[in-house]
C-alpha atoms as a PDB file:
ATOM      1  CA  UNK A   1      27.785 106.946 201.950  1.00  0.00           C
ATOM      2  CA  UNK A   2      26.406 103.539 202.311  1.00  0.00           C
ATOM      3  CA  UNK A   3      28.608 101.261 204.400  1.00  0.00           C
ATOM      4  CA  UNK A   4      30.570 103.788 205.519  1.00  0.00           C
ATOM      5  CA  UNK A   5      30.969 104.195 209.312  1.00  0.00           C
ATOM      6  CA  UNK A   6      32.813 106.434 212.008  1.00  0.00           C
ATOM      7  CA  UNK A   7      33.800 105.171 215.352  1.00  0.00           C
ATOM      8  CA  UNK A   8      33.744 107.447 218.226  1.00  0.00           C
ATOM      9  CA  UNK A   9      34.572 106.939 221.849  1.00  0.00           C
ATOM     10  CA  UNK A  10      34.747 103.294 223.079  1.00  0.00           C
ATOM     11  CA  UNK A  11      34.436 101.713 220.666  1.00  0.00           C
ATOM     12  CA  UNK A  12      37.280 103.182 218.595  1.00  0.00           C
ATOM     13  CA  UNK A  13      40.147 100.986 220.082  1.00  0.00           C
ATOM     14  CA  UNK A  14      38.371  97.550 219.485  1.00  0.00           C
ATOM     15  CA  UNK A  15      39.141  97.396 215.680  1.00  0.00           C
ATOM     16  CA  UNK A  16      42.855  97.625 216.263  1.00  0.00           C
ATOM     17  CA  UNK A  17      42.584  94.682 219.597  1.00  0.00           C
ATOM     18  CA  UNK A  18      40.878  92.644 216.681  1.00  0.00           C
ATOM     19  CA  UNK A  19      43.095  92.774 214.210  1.00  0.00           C
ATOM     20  CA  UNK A  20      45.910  92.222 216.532  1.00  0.00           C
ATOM     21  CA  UNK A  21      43.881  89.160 217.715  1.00  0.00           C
ATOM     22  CA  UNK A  22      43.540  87.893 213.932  1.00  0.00           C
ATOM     23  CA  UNK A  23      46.771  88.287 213.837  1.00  0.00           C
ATOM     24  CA  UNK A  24      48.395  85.897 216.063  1.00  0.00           C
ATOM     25  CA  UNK A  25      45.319  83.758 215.211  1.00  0.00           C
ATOM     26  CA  UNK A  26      46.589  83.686 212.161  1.00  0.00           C
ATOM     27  CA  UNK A  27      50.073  82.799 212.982  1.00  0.00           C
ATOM     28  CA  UNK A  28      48.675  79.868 215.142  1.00  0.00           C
ATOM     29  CA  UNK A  29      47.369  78.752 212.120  1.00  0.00           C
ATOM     30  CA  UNK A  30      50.615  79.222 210.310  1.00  0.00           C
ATOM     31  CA  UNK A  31      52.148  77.048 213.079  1.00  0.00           C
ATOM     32  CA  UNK A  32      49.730  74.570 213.119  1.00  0.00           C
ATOM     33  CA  UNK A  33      50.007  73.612 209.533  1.00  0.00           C
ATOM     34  CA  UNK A  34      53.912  73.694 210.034  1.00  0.00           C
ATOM     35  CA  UNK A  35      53.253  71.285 212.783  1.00  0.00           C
ATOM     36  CA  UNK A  36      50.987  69.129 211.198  1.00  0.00           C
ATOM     37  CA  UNK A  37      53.694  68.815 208.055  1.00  0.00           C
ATOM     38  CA  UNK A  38      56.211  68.666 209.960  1.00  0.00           C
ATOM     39  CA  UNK A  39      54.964  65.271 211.710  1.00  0.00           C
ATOM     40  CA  UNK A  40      53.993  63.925 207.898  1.00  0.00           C
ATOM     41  CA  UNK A  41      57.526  64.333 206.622  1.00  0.00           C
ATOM     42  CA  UNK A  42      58.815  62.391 209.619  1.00  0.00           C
ATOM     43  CA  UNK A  43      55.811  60.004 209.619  1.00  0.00           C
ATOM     44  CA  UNK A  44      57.103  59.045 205.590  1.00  0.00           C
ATOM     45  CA  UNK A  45      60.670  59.485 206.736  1.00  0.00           C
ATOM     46  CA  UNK A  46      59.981  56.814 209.217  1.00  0.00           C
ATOM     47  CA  UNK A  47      58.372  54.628 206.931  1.00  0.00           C
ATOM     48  CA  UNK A  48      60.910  55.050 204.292  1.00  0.00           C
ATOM     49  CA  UNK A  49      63.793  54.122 206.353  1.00  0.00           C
ATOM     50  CA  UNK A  50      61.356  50.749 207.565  1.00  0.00           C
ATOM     51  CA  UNK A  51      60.518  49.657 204.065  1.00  0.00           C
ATOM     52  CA  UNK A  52      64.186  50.144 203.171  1.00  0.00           C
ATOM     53  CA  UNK A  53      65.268  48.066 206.172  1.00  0.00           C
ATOM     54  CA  UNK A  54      63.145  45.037 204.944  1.00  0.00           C
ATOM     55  CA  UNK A  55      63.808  45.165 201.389  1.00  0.00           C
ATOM     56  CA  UNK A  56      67.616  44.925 202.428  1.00  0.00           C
ATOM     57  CA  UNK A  57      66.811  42.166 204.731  1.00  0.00           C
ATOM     58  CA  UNK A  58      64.727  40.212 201.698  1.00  0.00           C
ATOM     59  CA  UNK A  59      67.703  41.051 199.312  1.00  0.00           C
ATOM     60  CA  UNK A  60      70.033  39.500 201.985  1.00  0.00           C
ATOM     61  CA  UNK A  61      67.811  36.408 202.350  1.00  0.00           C
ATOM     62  CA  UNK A  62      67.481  36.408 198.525  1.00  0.00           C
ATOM     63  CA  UNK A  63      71.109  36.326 198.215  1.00  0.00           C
ATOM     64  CA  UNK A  64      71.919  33.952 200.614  1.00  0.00           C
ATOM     65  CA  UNK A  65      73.903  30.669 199.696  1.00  0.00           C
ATOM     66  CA  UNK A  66      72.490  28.297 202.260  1.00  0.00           C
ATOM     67  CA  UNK A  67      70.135  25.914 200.098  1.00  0.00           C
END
């Protein structure tokens, strides 16, 4: 069997601590992402609501009667 190989004594425990290591390493990852979308959507939400703010204000100023 090439590849194959049997863990005895001490160092049978460290492939379960690794994968419960890659684990949460991968769920800090999964957070992270969230995070960094997160902060996008309310970087465009933020910029949506200012662009929509001045276009009102331009439409107002279009609008206006005063010569």
């Amino acid at each position: 069997m090439v590849g194959a190989s049997v863990q005895t004594g001490a160092t049978a425990g460290t492939n379960r601590s690794s994968r419960r290591k890659r684990r949460g390493q991968a769920m800090i990852e999964y957070i992270v992402v969230f995070v960094a979308l997160f902060a996008t959507v309310i970087s465009l939400a933020v910029l949506l609501y200012a662009v929509r703010q001045q276009s009102n204000r331009t439409l107002d100023l279009v609008a206006s009667d005063y010569p």
